[in-house]
N, C-alpha and C. Protein backbone atom coordinates (compact mmCIF):
# COMPACT_ATOMS: atom_id res chain seq x y z
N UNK A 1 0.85 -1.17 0.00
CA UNK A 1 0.00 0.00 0.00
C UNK A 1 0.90 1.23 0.00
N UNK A 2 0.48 1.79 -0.99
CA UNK A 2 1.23 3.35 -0.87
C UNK A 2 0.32 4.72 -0.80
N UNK A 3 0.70 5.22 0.16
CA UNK A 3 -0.40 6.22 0.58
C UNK A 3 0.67 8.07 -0.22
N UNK A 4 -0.06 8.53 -1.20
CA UNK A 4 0.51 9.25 -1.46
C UNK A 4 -0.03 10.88 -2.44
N UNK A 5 0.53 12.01 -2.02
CA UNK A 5 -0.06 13.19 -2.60
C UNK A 5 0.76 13.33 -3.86
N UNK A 6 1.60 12.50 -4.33
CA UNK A 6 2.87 13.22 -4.95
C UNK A 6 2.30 12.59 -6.52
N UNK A 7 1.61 13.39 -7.56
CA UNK A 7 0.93 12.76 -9.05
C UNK A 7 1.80 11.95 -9.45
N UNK A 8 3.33 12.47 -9.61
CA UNK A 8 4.06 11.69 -10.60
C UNK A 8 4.23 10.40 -9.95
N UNK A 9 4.31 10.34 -8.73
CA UNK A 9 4.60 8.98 -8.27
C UNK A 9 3.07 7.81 -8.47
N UNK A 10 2.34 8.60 -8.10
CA UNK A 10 1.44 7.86 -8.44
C UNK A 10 1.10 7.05 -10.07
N UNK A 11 1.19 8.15 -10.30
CA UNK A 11 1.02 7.72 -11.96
C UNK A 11 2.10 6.85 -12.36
N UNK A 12 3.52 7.01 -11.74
CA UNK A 12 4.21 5.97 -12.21
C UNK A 12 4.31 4.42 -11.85
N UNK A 13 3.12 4.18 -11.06
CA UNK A 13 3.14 3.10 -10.30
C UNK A 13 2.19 2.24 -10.96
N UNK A 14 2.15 0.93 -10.91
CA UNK A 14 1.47 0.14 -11.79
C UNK A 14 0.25 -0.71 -10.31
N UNK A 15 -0.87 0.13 -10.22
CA UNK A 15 -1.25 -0.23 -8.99
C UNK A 15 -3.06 0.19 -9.03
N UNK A 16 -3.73 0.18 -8.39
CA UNK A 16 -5.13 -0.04 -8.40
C UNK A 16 -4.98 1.64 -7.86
N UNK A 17 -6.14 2.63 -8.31
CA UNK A 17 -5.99 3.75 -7.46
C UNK A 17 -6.98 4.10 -6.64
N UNK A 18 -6.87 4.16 -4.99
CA UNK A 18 -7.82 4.46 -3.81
C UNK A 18 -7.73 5.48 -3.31
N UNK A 19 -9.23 6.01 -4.27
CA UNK A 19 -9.41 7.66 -3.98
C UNK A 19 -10.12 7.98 -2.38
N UNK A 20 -9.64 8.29 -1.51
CA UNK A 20 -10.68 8.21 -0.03
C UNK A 20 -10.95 10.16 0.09
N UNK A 21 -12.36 9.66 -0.39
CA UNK A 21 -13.02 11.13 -0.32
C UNK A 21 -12.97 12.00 -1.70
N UNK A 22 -13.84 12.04 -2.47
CA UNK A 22 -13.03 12.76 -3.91
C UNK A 22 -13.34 14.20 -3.54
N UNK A 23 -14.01 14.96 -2.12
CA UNK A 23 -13.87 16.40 -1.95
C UNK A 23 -14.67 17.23 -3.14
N UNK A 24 -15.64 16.63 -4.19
CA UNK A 24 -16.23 16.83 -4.63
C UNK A 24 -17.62 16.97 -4.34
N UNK A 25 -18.03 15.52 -4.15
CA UNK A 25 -19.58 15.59 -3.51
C UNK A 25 -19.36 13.97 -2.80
N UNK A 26 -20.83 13.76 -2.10
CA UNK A 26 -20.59 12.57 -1.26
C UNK A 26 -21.02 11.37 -2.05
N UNK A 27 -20.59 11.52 -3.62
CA UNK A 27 -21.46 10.45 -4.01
C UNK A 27 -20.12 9.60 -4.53
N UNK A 28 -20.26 8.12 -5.33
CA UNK A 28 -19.46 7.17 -5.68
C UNK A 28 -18.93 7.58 -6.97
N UNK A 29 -18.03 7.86 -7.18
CA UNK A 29 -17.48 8.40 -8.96
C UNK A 29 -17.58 10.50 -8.96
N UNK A 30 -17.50 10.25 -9.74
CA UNK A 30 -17.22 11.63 -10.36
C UNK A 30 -17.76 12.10 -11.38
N UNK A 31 -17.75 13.45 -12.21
CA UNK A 31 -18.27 13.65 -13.34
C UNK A 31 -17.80 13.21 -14.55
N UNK A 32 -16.78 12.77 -14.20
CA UNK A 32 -16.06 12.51 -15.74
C UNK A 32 -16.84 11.15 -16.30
N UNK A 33 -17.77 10.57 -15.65
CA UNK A 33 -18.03 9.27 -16.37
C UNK A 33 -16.72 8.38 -15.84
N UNK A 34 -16.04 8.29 -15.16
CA UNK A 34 -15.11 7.65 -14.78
C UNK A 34 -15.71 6.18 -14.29
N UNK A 35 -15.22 4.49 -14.32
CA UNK A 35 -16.04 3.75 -13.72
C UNK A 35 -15.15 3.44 -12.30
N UNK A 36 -15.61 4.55 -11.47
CA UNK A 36 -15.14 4.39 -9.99
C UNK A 36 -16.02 3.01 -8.93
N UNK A 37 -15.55 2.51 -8.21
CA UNK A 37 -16.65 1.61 -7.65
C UNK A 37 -16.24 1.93 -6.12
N UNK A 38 -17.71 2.39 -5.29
CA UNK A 38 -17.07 2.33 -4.24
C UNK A 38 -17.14 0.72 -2.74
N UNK A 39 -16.57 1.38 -2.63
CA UNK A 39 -15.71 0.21 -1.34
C UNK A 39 -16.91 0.13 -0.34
N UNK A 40 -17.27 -0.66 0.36
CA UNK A 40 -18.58 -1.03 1.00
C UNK A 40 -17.92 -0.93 2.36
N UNK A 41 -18.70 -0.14 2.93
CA UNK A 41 -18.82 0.16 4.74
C UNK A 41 -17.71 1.20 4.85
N UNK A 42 -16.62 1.42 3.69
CA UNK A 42 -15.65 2.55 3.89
C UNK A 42 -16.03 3.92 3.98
N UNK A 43 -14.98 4.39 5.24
CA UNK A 43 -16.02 6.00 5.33
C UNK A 43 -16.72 6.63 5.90
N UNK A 44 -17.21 7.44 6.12
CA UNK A 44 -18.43 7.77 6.75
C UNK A 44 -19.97 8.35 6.00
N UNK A 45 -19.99 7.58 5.00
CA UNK A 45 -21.01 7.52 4.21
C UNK A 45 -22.32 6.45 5.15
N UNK A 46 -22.15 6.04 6.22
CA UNK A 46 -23.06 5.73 6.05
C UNK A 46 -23.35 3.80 6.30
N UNK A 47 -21.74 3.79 5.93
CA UNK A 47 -22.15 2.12 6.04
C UNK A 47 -22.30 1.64 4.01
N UNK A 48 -22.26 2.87 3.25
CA UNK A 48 -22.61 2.47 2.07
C UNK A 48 -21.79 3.08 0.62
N UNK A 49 -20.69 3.33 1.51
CA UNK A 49 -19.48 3.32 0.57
C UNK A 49 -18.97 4.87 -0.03
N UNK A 50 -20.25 5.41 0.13
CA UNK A 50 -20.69 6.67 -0.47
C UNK A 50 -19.95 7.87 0.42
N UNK A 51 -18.86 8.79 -0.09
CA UNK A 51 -18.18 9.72 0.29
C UNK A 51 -17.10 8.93 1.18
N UNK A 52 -16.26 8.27 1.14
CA UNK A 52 -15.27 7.39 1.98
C UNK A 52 -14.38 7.02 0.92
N UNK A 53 -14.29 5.68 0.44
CA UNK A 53 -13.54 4.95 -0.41
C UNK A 53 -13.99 4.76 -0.80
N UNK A 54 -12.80 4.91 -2.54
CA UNK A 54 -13.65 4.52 -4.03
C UNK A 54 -12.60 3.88 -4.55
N UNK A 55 -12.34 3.07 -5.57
CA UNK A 55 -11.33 2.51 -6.04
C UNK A 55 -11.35 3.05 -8.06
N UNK A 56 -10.56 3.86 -8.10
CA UNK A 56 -10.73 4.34 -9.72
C UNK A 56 -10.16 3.49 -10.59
N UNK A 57 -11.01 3.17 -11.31
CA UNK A 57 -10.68 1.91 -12.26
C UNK A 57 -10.07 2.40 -13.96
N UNK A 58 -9.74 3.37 -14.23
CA UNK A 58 -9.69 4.04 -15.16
C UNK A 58 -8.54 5.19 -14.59
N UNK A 59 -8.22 4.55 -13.34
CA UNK A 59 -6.68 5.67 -13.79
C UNK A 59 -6.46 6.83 -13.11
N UNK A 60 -5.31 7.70 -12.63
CA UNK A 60 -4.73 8.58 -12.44
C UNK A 60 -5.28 9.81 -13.36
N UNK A 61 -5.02 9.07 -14.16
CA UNK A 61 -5.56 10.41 -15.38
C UNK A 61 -7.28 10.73 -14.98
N UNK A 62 -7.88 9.79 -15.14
CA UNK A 62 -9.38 9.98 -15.26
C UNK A 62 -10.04 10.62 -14.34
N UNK A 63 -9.16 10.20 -13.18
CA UNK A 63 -9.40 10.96 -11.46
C UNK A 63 -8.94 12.46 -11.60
N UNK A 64 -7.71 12.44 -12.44
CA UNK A 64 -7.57 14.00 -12.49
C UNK A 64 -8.38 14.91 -13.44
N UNK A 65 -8.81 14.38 -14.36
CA UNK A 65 -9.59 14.89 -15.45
C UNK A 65 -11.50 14.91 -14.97
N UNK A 66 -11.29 14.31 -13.79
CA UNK A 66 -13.07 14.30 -13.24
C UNK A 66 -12.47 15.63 -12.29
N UNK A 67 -11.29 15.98 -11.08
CA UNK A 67 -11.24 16.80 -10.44
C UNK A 67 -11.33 18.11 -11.26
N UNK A 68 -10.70 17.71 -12.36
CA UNK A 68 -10.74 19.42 -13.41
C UNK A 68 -12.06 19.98 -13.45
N UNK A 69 -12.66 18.89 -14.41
CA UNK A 69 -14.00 18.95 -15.28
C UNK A 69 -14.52 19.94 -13.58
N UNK A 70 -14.63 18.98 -12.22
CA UNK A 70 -15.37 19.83 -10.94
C UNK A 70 -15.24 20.93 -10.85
N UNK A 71 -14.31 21.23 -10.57
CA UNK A 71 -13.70 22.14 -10.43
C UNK A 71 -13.82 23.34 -11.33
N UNK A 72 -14.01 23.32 -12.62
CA UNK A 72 -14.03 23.97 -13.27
C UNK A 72 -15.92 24.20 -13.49
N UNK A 73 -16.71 23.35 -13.43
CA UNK A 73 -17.98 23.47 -13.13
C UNK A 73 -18.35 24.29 -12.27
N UNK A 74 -18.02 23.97 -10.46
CA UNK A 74 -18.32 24.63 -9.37
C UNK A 74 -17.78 26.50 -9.79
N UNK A 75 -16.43 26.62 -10.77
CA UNK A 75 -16.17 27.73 -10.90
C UNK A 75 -17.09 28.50 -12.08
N UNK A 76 -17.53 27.65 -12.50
CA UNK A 76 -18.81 28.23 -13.72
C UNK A 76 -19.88 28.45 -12.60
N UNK A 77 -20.26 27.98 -12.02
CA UNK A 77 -21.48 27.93 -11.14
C UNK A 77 -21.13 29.15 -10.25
N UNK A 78 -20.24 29.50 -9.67
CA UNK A 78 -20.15 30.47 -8.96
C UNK A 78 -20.32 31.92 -9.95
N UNK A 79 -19.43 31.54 -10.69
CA UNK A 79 -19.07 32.82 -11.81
C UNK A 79 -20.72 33.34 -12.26
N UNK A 80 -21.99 32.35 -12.92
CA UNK A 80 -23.25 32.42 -12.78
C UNK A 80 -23.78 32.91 -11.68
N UNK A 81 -23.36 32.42 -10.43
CA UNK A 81 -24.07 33.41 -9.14
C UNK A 81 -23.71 34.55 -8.89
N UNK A 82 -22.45 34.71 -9.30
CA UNK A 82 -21.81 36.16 -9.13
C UNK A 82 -22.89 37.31 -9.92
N UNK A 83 -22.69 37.22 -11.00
CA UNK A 83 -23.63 37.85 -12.23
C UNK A 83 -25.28 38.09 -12.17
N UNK A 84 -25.56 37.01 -11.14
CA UNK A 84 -26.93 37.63 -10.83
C UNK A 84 -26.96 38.10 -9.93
N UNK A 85 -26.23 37.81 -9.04
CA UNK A 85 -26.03 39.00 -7.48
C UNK A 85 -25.85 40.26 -8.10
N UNK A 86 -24.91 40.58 -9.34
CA UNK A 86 -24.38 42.05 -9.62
C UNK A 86 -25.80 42.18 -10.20
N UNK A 87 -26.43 42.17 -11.39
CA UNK A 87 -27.60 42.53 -12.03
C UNK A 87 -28.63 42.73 -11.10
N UNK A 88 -28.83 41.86 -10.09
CA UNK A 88 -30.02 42.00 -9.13
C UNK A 88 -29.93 43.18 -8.24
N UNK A 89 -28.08 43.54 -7.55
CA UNK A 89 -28.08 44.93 -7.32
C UNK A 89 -28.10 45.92 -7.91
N UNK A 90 -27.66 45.65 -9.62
CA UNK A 90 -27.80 46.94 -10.03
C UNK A 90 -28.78 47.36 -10.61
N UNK A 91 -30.33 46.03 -10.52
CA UNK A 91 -31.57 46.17 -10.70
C UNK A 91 -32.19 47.36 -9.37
N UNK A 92 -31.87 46.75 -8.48
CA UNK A 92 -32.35 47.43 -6.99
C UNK A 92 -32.06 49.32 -7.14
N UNK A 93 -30.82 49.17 -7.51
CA UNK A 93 -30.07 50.67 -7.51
C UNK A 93 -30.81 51.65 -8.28
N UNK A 94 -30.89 50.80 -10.08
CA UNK A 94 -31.90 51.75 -11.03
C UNK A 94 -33.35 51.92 -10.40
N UNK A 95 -34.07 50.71 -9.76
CA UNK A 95 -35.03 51.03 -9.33
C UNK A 95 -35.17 52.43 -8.08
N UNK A 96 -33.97 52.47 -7.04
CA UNK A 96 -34.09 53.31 -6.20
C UNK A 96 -33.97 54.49 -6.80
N UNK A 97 -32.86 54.49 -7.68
CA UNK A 97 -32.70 55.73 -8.46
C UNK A 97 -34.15 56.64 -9.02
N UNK A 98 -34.50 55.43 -9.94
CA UNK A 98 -35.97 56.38 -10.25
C UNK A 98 -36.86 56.59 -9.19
N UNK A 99 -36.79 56.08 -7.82
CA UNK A 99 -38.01 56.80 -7.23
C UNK A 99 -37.17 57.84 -6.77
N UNK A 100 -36.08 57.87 -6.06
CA UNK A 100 -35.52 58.98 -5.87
C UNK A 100 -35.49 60.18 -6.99
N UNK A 101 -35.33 60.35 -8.30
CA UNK A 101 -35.69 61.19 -9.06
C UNK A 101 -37.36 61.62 -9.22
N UNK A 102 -38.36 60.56 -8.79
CA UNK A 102 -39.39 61.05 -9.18
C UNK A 102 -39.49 62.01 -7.62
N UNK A 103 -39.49 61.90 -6.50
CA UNK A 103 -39.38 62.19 -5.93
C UNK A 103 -39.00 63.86 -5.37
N UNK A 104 -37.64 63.60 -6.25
CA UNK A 104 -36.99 65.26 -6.77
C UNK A 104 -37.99 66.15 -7.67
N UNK A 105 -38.05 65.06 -8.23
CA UNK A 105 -39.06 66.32 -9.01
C UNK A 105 -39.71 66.76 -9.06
N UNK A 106 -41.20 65.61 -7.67
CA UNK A 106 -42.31 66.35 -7.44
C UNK A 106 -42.35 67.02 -6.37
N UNK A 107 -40.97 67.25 -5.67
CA UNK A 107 -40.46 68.36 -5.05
C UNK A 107 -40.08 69.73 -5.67
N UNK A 108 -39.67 69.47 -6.94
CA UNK A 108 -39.32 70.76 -7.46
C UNK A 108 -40.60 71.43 -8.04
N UNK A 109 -41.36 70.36 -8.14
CA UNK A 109 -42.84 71.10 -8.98
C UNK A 109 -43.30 71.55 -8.09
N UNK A 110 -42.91 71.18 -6.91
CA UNK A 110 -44.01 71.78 -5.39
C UNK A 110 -43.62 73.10 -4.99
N UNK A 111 -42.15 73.49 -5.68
CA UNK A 111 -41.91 74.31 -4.81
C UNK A 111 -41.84 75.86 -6.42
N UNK A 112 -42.26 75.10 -7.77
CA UNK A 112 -42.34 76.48 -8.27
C UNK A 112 -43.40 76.42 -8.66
N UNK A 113 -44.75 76.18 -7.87
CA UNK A 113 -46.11 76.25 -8.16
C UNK A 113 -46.57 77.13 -7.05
C-alpha cells in the first residue's frame, strides 16, 4: 500500500488507485463518467461506501480529469451566481434611483407652483 499526494509517483506506479473522499460531492465516482466503484462500509457515508472509499478503475488520469472537469464546473457555477447578485443589485439601484428622481421632481414642482 502506498499512501501518497505526490501525481508523478502515483502515476508511475502500476497499482489499483484508492481515492478516499473525492472532496467533490458525497457520491461514488465523479463527473467525468469515470467507472469508480465504491468500497462497501468505507467512510463515513453511512455504512454504504458513499463519500469514503472509491477505487478508480480508469486511472490517475481519469481521477484527475473528473477533479478538473469539478472544479471547473463549481467555478462556472459560482461565476453564474456572481452575475446575478451584480444585475439584481444593479436592478435594486436603477429602481431606487428612479423613485428617488421622481421624488426630486415632485419636489421641485411643489416648490415652483
Amino acid at each position: 500500500m502506498l499512501v501518497s499526494h505526490d501525481a508523478r509517483l502515483v502515476q508511475g506506479i502500476e497499482a489499483d488507485l484508492w481515492v478516499c473522499g473525492d472532496g467533490v460531492n458525497n457520491e461514488c465516482g465523479n463527473s467525468s463518467g469515470s467507472s469508480a466503484v465504491a468500497v462497501k462500509g468505507a467512510g463515513h457515508g453511512g455504512g454504504n461506501g458513499q463519500g469514503g472509499l472509491r477505487i478508480e478503475r480508469k486511472g490517475f488520469q481519469a481521477y484527475k480529469d473528473g477533479l478538473v472537469k469539478a472544479i471547473d464546473a463549481r467555478a462556472k457555477a459560482l461565476e453564474v451566481a456572481a452575475q446575478a447578485r451584480a444585475n439584481k443589485r444593479q436592478a435594486e439601484r436603477s429602481a431606487k434611483l428612479a423613485r428617488l428622481t421622481e421624488v426630486a421632481a415632485k419636489k421641485t414642482k411643489k416648490q415652483t407652483t
